[in-house]
N, C-alpha and C. Protein backbone atom coordinates (compact mmCIF):
# COMPACT_ATOMS: atom_id res chain seq x y z
N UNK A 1 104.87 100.01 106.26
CA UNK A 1 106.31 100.21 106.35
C UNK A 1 106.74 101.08 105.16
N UNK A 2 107.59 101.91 105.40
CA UNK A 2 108.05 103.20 104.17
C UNK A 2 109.23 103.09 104.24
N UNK A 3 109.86 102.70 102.73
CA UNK A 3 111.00 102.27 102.59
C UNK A 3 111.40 103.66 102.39
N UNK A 4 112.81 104.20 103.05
CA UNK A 4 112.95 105.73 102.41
C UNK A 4 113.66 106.19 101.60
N UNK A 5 114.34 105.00 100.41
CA UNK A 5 114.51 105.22 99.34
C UNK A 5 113.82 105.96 98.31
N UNK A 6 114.63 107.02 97.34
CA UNK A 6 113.91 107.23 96.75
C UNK A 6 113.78 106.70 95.31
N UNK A 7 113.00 107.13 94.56
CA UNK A 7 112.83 106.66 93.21
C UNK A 7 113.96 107.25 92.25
N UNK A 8 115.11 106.17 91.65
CA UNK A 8 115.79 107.33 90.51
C UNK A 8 115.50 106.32 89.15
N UNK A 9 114.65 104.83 89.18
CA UNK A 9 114.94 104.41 87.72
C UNK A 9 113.57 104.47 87.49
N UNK A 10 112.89 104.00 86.17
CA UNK A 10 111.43 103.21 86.05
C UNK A 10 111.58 102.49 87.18
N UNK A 11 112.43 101.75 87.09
CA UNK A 11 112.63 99.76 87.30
C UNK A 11 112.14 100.09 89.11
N UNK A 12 113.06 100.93 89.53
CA UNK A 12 112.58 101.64 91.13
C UNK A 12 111.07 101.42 91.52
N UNK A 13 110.32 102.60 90.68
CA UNK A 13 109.03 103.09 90.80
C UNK A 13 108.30 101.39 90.43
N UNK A 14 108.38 100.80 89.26
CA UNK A 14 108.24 99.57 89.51
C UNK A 14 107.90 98.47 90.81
N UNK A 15 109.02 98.51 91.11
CA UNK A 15 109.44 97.70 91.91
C UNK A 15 108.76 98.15 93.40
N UNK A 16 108.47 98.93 93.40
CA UNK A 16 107.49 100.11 94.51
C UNK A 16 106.16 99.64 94.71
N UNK A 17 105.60 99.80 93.18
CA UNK A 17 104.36 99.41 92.98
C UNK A 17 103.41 98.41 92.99
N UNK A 18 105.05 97.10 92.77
CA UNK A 18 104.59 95.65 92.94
C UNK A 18 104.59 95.44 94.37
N UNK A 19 105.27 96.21 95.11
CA UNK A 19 104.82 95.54 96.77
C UNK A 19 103.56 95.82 96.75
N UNK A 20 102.26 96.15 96.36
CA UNK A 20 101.21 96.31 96.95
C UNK A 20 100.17 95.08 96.51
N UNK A 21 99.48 94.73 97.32
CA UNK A 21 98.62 93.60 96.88
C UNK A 21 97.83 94.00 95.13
N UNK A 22 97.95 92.46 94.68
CA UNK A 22 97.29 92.55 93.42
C UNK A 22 97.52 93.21 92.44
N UNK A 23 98.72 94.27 92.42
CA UNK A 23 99.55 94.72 91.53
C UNK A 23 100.34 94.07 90.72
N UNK A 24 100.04 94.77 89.15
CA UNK A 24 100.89 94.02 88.27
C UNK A 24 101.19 94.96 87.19
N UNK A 25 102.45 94.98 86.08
CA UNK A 25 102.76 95.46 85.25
C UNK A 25 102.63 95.29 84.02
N UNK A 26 102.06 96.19 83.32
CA UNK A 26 101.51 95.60 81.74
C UNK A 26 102.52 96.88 80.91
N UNK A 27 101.88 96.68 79.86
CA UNK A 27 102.68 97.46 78.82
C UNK A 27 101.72 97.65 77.25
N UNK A 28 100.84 98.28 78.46
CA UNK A 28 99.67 98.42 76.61
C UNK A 28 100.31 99.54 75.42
N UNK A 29 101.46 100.43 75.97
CA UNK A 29 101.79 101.95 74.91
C UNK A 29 103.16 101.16 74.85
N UNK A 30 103.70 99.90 75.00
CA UNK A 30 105.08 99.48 74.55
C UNK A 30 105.92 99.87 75.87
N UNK A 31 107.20 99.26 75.27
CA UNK A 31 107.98 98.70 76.77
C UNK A 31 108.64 99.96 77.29
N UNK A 32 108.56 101.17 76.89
CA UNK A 32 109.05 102.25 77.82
C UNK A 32 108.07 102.97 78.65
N UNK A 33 106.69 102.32 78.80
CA UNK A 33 105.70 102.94 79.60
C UNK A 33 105.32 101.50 80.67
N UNK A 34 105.31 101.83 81.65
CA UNK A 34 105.44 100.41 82.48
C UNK A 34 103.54 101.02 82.76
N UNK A 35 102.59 100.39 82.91
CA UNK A 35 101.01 100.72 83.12
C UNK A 35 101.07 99.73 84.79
N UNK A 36 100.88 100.40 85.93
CA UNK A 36 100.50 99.15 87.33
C UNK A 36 99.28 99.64 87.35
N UNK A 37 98.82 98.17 87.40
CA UNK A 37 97.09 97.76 87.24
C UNK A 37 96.92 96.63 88.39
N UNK A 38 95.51 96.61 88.76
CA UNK A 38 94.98 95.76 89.93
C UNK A 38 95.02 94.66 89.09
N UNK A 39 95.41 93.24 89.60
CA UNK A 39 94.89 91.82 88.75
C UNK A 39 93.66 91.29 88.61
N UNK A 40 92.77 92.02 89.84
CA UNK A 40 91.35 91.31 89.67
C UNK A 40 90.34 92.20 89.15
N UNK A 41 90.92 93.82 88.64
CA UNK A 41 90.21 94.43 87.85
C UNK A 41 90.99 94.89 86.95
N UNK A 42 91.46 95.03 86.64
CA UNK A 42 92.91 95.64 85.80
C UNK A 42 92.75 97.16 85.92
N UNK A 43 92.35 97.74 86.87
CA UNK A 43 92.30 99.03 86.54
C UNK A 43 93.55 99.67 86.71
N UNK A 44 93.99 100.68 86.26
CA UNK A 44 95.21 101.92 85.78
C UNK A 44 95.42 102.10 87.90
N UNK A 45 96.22 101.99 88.07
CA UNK A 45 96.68 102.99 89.39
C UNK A 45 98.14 103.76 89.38
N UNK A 46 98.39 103.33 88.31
CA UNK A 46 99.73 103.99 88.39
C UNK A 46 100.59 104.32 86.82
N UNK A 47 100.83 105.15 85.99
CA UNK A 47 101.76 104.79 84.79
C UNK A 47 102.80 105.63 85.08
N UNK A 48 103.99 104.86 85.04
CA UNK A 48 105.60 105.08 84.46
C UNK A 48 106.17 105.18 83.52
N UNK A 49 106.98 106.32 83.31
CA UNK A 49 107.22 106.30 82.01
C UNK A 49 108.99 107.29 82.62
N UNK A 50 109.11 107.54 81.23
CA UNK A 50 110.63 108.73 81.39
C UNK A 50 110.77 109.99 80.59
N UNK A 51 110.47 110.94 80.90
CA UNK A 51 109.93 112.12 80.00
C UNK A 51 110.97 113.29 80.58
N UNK A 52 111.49 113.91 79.26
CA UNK A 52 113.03 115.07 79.79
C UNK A 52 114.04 114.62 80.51
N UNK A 53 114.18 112.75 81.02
CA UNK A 53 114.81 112.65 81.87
C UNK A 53 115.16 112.16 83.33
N UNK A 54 113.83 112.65 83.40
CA UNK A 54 112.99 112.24 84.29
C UNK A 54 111.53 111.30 84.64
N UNK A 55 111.96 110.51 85.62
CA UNK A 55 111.00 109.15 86.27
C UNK A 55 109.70 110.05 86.26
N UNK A 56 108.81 110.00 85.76
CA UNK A 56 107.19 110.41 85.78
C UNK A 56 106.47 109.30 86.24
N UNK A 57 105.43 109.90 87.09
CA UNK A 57 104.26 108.76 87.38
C UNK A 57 102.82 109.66 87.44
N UNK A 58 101.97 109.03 87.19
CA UNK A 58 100.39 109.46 87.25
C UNK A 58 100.03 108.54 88.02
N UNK A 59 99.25 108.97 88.82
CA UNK A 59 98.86 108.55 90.31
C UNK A 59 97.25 109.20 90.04
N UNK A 60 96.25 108.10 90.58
CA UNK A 60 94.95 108.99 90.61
C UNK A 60 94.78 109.67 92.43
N UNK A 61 93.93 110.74 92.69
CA UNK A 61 93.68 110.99 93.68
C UNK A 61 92.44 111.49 94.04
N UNK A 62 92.11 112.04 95.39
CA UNK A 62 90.86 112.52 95.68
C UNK A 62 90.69 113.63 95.07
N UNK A 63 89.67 114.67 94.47
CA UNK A 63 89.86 115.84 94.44
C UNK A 63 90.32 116.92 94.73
N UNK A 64 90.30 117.19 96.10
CA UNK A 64 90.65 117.84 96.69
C UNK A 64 92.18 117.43 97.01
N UNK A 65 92.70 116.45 97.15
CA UNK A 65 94.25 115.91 97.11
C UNK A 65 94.90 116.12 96.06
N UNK A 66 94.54 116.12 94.86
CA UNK A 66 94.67 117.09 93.57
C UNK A 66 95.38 118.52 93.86
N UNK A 67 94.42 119.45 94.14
CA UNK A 67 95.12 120.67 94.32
C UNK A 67 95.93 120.80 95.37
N UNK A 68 95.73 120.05 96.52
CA UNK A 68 96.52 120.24 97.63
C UNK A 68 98.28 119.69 96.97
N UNK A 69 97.77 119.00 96.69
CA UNK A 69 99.50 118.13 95.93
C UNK A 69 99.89 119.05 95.11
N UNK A 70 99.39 120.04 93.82
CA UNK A 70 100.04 120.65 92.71
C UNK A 70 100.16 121.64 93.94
N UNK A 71 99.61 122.38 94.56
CA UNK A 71 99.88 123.78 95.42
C UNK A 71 101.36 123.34 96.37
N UNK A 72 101.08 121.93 97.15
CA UNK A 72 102.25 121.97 98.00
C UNK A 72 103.44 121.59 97.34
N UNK A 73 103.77 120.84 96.46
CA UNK A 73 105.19 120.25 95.74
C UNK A 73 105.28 120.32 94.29
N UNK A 74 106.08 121.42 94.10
CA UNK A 74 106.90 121.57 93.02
C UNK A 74 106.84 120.64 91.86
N UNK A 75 106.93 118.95 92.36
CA UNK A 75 107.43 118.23 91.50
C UNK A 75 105.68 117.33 91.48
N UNK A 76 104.78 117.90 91.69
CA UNK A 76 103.63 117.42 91.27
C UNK A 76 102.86 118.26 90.29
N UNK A 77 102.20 117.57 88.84
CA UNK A 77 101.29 118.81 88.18
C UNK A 77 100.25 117.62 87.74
N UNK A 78 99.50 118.76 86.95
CA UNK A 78 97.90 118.08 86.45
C UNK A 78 98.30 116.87 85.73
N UNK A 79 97.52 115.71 86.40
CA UNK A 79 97.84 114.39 85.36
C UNK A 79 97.78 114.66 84.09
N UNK A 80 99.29 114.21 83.23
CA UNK A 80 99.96 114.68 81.87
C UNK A 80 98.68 113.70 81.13
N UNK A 81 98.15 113.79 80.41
CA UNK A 81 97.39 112.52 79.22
C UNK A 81 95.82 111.99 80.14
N UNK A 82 95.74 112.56 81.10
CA UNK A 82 94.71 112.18 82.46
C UNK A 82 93.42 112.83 82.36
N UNK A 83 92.39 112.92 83.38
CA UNK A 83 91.64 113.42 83.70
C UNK A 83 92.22 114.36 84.90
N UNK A 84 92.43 115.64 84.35
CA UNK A 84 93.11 116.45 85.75
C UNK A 84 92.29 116.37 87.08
N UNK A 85 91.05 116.27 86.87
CA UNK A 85 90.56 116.66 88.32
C UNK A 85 90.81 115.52 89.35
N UNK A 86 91.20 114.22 88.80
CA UNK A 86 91.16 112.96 89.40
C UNK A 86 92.49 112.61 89.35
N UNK A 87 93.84 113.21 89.07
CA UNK A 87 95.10 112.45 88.02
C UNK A 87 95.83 113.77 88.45
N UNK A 88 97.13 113.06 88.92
CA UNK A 88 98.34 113.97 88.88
C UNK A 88 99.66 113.50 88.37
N UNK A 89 100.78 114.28 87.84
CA UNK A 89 102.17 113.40 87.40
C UNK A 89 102.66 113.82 88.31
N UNK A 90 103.60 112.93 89.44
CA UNK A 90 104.85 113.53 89.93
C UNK A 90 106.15 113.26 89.28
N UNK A 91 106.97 114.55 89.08
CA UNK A 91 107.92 114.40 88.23
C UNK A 91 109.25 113.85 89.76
N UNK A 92 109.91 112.40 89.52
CA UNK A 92 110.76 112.44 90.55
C UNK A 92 112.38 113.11 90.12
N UNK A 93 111.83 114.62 90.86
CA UNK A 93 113.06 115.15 90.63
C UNK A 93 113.86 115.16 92.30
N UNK A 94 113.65 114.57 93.21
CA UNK A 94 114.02 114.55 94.25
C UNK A 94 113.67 115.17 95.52
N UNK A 95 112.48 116.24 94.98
CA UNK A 95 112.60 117.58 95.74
C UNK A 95 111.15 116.79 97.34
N UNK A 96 110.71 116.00 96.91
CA UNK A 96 109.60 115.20 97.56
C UNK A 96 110.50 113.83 98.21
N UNK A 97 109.77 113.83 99.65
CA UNK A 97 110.02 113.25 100.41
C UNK A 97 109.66 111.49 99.94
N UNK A 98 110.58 110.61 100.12
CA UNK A 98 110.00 108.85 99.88
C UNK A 98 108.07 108.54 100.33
N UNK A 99 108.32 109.18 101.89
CA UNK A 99 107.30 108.84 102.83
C UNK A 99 105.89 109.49 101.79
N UNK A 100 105.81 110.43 101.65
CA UNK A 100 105.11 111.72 101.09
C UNK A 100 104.14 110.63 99.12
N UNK A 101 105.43 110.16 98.44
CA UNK A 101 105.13 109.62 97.61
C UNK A 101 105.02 108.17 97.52
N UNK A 102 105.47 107.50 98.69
CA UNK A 102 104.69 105.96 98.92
C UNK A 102 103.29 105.94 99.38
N UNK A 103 102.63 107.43 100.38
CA UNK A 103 101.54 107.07 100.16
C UNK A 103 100.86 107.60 99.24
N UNK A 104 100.88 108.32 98.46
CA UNK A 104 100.52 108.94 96.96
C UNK A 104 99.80 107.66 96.54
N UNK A 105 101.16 106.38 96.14
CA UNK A 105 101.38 105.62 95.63
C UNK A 105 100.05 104.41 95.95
N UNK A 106 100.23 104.56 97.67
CA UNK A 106 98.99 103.30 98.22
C UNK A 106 97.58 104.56 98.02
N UNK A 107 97.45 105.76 98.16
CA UNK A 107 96.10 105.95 98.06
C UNK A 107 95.34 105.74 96.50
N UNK A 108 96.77 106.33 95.56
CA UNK A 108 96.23 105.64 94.30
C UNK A 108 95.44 103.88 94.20
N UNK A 109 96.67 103.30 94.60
CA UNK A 109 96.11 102.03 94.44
C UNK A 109 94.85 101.62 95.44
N UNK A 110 93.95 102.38 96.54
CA UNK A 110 93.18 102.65 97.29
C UNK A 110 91.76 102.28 96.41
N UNK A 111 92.36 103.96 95.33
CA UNK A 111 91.28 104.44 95.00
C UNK A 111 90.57 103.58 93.50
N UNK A 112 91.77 102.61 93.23
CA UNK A 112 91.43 102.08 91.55
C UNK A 112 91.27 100.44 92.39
N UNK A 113 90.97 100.55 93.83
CA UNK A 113 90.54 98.68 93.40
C UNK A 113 89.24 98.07 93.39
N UNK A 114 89.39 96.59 93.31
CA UNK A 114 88.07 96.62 93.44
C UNK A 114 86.56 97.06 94.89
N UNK A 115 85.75 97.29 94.20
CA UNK A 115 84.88 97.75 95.15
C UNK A 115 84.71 97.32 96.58
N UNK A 116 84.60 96.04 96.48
CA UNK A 116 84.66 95.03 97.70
C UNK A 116 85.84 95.26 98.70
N UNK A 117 87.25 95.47 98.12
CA UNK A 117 88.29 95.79 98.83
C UNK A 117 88.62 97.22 99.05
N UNK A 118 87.81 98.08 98.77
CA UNK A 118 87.89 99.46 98.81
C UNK A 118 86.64 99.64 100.30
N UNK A 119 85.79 98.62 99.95
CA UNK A 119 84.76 99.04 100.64
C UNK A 119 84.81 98.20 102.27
N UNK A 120 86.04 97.22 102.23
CA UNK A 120 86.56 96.21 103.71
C UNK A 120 87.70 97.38 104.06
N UNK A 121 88.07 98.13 103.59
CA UNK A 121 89.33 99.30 104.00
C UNK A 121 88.69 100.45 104.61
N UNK A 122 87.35 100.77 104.28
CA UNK A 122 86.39 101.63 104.75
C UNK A 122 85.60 101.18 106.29
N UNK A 123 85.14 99.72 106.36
CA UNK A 123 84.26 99.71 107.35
C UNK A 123 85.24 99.51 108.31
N UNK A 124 84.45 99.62 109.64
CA UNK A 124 84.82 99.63 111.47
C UNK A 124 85.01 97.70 111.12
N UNK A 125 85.88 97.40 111.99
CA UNK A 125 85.72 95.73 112.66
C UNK A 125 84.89 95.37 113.56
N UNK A 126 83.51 94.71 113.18
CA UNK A 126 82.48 94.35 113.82
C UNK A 126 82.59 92.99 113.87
N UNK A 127 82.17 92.22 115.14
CA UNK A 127 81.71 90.87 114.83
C UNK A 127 81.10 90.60 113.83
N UNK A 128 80.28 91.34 113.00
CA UNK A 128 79.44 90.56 111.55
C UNK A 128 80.09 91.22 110.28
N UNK A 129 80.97 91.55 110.55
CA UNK A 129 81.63 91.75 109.05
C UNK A 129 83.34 90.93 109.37
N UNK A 130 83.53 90.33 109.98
CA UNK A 130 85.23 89.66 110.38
C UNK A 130 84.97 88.66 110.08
């Protein structure tokens, strides 16, 4: 379901991030950088912050979803503080669609969980794996 609100606070993008299973909010760089991390690995899928003004997020992605994202929208560039080839910031300046950056949002959190649940999102439904 794609809520088609868009993002204008942290607290928004937040609040976005916690609908997804096993998501949670830490604050390892202090309370104006919100960090969403998996609970059963803590890994990074998402950081919020407010930079010029603007709601920033780093989102990890596929490689190739990388360039496709900085080439198609304006308000996406090389993850700021990241590993660019894996890491992008979208700056929410409005110009990007809700739909477009909720799934940004779930492929990030896709790509940082744990193995086991990355790897039940991958297989076919067989009688010996249900």
């Amino acid at each position: 379901m794609v809520d088609k609100e868009m993002i204008h606070t942290r607290r928004d993008a937040v609040r976005l991030c916690l609908r997804l299973d096993d998501a949670f909010e830490d604050f390892p760089f202090g309370d104006d950088v919100s960090v969403m991390r998996h609970e059963s690995n803590r890994k990074m899928f998402a950081l919020i912050c407010i930079h010029d003004g603007l709601v920033c997020m780093n989102l990890k992605a596929e490689p190739q979803d990388v360039l496709r994202y900085i080439e198609e929208y304006s308000a996406v560039v090389p993850g700021w503080h990241m590993n660019k080839k894996y890491w992008v910031t979208v700056l929410f300046d409005g110009s990007m669609d809700a739909e477009t950056v909720q799934e940004m949002i779930a492929n990030s959190h896709r790509l940082t969980a744990p193995k086991q649940a990355r790897d039940r999102k991958k297989r076919p439904c067989t009688d010996s794996n249900v």
